[in-house]
Protein backbone atom coordinates (compact mmCIF):
# COMPACT_ATOMS: atom_id res chain seq x y z
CA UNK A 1 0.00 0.00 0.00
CA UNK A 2 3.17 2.18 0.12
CA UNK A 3 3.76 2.69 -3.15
CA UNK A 4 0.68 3.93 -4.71
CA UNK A 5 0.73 6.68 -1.52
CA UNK A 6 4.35 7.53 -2.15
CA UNK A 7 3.91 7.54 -5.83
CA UNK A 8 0.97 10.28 -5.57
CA UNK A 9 2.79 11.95 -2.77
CA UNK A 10 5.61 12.54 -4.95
CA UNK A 11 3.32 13.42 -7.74
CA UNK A 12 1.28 16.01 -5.31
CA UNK A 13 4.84 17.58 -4.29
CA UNK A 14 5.93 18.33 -8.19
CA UNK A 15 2.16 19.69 -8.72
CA UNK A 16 2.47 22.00 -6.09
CA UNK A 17 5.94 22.73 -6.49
CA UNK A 18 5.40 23.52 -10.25
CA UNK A 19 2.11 25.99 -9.22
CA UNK A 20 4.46 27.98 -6.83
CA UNK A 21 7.26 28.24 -9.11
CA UNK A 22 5.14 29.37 -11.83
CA UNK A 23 3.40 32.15 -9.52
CA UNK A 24 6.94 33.14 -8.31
CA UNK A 25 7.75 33.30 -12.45
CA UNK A 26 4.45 35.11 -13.37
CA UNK A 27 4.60 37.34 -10.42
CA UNK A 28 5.70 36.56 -6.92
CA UNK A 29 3.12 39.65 -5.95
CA UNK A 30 -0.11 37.49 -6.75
CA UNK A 31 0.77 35.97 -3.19
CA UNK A 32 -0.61 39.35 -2.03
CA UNK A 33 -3.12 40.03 -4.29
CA UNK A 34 -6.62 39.26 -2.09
CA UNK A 35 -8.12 38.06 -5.36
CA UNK A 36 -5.56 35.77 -6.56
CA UNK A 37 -3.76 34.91 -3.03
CA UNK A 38 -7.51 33.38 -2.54
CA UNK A 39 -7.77 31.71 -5.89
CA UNK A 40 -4.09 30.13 -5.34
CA UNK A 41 -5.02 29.17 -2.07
CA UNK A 42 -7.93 27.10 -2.61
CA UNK A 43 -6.48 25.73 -5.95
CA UNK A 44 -3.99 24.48 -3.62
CA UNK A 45 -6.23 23.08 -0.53
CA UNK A 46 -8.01 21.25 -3.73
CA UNK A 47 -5.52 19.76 -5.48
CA UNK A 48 -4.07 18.66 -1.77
CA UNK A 49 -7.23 17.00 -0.98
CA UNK A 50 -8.04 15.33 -4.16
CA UNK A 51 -4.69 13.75 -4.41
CA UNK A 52 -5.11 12.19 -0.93
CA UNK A 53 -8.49 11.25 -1.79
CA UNK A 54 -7.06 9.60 -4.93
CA UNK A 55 -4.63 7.83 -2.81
CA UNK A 56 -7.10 6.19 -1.10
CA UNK A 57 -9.13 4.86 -3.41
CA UNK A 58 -6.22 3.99 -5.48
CA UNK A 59 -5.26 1.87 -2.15
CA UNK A 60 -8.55 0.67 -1.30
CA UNK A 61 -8.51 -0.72 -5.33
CA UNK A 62 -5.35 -2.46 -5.07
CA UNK A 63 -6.39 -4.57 -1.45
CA UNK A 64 -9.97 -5.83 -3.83
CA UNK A 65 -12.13 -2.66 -2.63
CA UNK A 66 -11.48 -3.63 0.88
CA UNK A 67 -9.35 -1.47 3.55
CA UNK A 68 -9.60 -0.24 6.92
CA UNK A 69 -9.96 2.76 8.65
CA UNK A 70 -6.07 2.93 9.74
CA UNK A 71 -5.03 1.77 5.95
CA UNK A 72 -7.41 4.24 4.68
CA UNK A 73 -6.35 7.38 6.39
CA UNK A 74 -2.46 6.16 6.64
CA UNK A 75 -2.41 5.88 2.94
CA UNK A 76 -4.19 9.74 2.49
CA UNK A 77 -1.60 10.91 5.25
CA UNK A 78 1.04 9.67 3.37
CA UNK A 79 0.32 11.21 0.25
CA UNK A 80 -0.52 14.95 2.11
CA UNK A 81 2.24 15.16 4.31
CA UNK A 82 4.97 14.14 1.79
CA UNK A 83 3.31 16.40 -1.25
CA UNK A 84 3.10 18.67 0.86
CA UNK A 85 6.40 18.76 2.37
CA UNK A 86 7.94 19.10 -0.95
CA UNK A 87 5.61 22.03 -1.72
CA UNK A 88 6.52 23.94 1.52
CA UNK A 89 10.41 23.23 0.92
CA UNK A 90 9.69 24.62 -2.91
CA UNK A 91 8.81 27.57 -1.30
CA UNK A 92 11.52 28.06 1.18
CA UNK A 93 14.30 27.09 -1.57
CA UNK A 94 12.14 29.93 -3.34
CA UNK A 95 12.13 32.90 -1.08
CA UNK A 96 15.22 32.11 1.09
CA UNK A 97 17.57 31.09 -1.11
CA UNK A 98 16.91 31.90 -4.53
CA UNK A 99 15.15 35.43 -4.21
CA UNK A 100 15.41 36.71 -0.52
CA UNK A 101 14.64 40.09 -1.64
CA UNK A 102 11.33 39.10 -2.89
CA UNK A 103 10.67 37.38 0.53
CA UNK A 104 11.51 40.59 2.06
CA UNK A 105 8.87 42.60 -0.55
CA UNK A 106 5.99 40.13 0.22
CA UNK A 107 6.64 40.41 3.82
CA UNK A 108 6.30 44.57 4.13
CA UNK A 109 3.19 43.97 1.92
CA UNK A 110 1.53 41.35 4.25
CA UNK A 111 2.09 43.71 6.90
CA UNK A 112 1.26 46.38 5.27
CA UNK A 113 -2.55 44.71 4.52
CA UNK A 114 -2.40 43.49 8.72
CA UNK A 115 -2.01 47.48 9.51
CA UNK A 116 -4.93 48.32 7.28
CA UNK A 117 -6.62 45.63 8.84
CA UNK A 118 -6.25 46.42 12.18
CA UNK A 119 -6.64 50.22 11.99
CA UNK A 120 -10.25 48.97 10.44
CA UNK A 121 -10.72 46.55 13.52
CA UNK A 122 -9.29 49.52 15.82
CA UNK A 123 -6.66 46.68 16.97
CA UNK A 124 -3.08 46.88 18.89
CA UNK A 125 -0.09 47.86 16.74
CA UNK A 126 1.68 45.74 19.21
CA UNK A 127 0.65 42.50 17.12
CA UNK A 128 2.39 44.04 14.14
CA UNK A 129 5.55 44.82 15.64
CA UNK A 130 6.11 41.21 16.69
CA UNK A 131 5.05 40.10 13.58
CA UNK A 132 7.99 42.42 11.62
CA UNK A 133 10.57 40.75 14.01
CA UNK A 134 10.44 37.39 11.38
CA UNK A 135 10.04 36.99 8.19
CA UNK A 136 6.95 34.91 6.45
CA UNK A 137 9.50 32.52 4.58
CA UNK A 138 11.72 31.65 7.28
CA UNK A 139 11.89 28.15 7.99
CA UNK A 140 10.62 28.06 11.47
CA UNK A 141 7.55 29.83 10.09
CA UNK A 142 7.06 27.72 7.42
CA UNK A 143 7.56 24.22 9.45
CA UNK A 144 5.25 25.46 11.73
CA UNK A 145 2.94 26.74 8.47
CA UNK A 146 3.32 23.18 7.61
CA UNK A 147 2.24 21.41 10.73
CA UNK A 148 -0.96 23.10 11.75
CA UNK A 149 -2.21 23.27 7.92
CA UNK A 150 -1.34 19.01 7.88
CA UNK A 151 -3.47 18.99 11.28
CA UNK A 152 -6.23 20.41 9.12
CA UNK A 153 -5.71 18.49 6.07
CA UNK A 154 -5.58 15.49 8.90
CA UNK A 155 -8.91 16.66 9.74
CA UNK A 156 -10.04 16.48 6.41
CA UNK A 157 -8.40 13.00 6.03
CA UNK A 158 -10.36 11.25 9.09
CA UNK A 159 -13.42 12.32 7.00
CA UNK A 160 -12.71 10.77 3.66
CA UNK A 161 -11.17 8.14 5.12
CA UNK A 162 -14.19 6.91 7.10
CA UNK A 163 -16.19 7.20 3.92
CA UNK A 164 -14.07 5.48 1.69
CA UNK A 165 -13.38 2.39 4.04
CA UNK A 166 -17.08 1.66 3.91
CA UNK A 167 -17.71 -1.60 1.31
């Protein structure tokens, strides 16, 4: 059951890592965009959750349309967490070592938007100080990025995967 998770993982990782080197080609300042940072995003979350879905089914195919709850969602899991490993290391290879300076540019624009935001909510400054102190594509922000967005795709996973175990 390895392989066919692996196999899509790997595919799910190129996907992804193809989508955000073609934004970062077309224009690394879509990120920021609300219109398009939206339309990236949940072209993303889909393409994440159909591939583990596919996984699944492609696993619960090979074992004669039979597979348990823990083979179900360990075979989704596998195929998120590695695709999206490779996506999030796509991105730091991107902005940290390849282009800094654009890492830089999309951080002052982020908080740029928060201040807006907040002067709107009447919120504390304070927030946005702290937040300047690190950068967006540093890679303690994007491991931790990485884990609470896999505990949500987790989430997601339990779901489909006590569907799809059902004969």
């Amino acid at each position: 059951m390895k392989n066919p998770s692996l196999e899509t993982g790997y595919l799910l990782g190129g996907i992804l890592a193809l989508i955000s080197v073609a934004v970062y080609s077309i224009d690394y300042k879509l990120l920021v965009d609300p219109s398009y940072s939206f339309l990236i995003s949940m072209a993303i979350f889909i393409i994440i959750i159909g591939a583990g879905v596919y996984s699944t089914i492609q696993s619960k195919a090979i074992n004669n349309n039979v597979l348990s709850f823990k083979a179900s969602f360990k075979s989704y899991f596998t195929t998120v967490a590695l695709g999206y490993f490779i996506y999030n290391i796509t991105i730091y290879i991107i902005y940290s070592v390849v282009d800094p300076a654009a890492a830089k540019i999309l951080d002052e624009e982020i908080l740029i938007m928060a201040a807006e935001m907040l002067k709107g909510m009447q919120g504390s400054m304070e927030l946005l100080e702290e937040a300047s102190k690190s950068s967006n594509y540093s890679f303690s922000t994007i491991a931790t990025s990485y884990v609470m967005k896999l505990t949500g795709y987790c989430l997601v996973g339990l779901l489909t995967s006590s569907i799809i175990k059902r004969e």
